[in-house]
Protein backbone atom coordinates (compact mmCIF):
# COMPACT_ATOMS: atom_id res chain seq x y z
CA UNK A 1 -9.01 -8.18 -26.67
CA UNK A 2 -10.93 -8.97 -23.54
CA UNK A 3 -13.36 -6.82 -21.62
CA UNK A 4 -16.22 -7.60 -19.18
CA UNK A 5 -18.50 -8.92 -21.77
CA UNK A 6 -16.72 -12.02 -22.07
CA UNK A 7 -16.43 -12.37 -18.56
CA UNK A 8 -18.65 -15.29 -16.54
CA UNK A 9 -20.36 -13.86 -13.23
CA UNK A 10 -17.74 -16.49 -11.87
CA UNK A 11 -14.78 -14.94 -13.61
CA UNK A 12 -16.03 -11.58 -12.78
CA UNK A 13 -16.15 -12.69 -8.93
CA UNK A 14 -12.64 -14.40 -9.20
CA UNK A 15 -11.48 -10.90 -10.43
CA UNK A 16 -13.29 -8.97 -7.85
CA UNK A 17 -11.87 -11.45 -5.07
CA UNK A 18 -7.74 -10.98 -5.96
CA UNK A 19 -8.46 -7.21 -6.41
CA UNK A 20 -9.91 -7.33 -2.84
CA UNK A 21 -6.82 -9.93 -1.61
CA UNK A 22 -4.25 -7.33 -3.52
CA UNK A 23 -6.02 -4.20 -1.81
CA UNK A 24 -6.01 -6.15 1.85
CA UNK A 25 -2.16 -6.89 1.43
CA UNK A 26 -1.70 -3.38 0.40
CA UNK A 27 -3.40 -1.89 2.97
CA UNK A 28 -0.64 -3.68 5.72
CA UNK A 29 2.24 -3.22 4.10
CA UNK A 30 1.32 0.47 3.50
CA UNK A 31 0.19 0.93 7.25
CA UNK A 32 3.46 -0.86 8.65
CA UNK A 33 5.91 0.53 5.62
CA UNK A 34 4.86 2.75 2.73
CA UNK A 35 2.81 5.41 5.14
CA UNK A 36 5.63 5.47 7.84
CA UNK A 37 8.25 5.78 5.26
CA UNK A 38 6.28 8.61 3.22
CA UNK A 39 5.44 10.68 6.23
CA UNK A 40 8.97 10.88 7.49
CA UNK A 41 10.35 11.21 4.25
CA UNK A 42 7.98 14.39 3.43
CA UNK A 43 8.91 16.06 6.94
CA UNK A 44 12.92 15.24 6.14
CA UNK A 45 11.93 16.65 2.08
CA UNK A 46 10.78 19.82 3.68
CA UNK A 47 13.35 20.72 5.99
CA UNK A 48 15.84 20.11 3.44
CA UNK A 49 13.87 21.91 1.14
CA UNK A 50 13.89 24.95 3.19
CA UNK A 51 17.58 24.68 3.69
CA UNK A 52 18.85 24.87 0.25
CA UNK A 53 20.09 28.01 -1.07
CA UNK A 54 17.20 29.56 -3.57
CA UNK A 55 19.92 30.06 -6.31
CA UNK A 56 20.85 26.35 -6.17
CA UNK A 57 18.28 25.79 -8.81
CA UNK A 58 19.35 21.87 -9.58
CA UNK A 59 19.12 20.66 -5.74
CA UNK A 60 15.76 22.75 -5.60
CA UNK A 61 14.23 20.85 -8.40
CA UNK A 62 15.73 16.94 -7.27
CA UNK A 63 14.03 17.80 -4.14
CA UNK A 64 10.91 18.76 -5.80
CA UNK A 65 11.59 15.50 -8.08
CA UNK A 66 12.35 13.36 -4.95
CA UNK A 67 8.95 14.65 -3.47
CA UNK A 68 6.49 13.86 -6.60
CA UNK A 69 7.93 10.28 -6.31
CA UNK A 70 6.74 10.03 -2.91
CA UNK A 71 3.33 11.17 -3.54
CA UNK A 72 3.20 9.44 -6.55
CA UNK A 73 4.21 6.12 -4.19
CA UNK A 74 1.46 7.40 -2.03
CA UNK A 75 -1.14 7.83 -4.43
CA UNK A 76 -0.38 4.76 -6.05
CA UNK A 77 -0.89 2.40 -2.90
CA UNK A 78 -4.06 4.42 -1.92
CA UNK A 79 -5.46 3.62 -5.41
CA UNK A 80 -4.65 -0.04 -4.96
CA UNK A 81 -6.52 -0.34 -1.41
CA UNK A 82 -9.45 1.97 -2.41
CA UNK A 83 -9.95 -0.52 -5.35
CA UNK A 84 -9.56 -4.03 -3.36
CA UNK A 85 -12.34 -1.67 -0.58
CA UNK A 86 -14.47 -1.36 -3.52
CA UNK A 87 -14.00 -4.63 -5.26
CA UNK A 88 -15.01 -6.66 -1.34
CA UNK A 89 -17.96 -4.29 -1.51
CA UNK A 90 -19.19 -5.40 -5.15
CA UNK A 91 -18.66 -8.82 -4.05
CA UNK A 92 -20.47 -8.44 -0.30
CA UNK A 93 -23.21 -6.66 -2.22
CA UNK A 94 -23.68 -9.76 -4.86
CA UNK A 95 -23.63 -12.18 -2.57
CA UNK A 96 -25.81 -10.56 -0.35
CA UNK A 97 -28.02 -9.85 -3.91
CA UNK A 98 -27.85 -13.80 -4.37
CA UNK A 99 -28.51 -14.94 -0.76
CA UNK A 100 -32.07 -12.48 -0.94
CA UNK A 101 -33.16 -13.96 -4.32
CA UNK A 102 -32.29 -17.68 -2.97
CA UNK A 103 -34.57 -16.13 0.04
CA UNK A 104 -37.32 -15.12 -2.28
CA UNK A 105 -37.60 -18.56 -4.28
């Protein structure tokens, strides 16, 4: 089983750099795709929602089914990008942290 421990600095900043390259290409296609397709899709839930008879229990609850999966969608991508953002930081922060020691030698 692997963890950080056995990790070089080297494999540690390889990691650090795809999570960053994952979290950039997430970032487009959720601001050309995933965002435009969730917002319409949660204005087009919630007039359909408020359409559906209140004893129709079964189209009530695929709606509310068909809703979690969009946030979940949502969520999802925003946890990819918020990690690559963090990841680019940890890695501008090292090197930065590396170019001030070479500095100080």
């Amino acid at each position: 089983m692997s963890s950080c421990d056995d990790m070089s600095i080297e494999d540690l900043k390889f990691v650090m750099a795809s999570e960053a390259h994952k979290g950039d290409v997430a970032q487009s296609a959720y601001d050309n795709f995933i965002r435009p397709f969730v917002e319409a899709n949660r204005v087009n839930l919630f007039e359909k929602f408020q359409d559906i008879p209140m004893e129709d229990i079964e189209t009530l609850k695929e709606c509310k089914r068909m809703a979690l999966l969009i946030e979940t969608l949502n969520d999802y991508m925003e946890n990819i990008i918020s990690t690559g953002k963090l990841a680019a930081h940890s890695l501008a922060s090292e090197e930065n942290q590396e170019n001030s020691d070479e500095h100080a030698s």
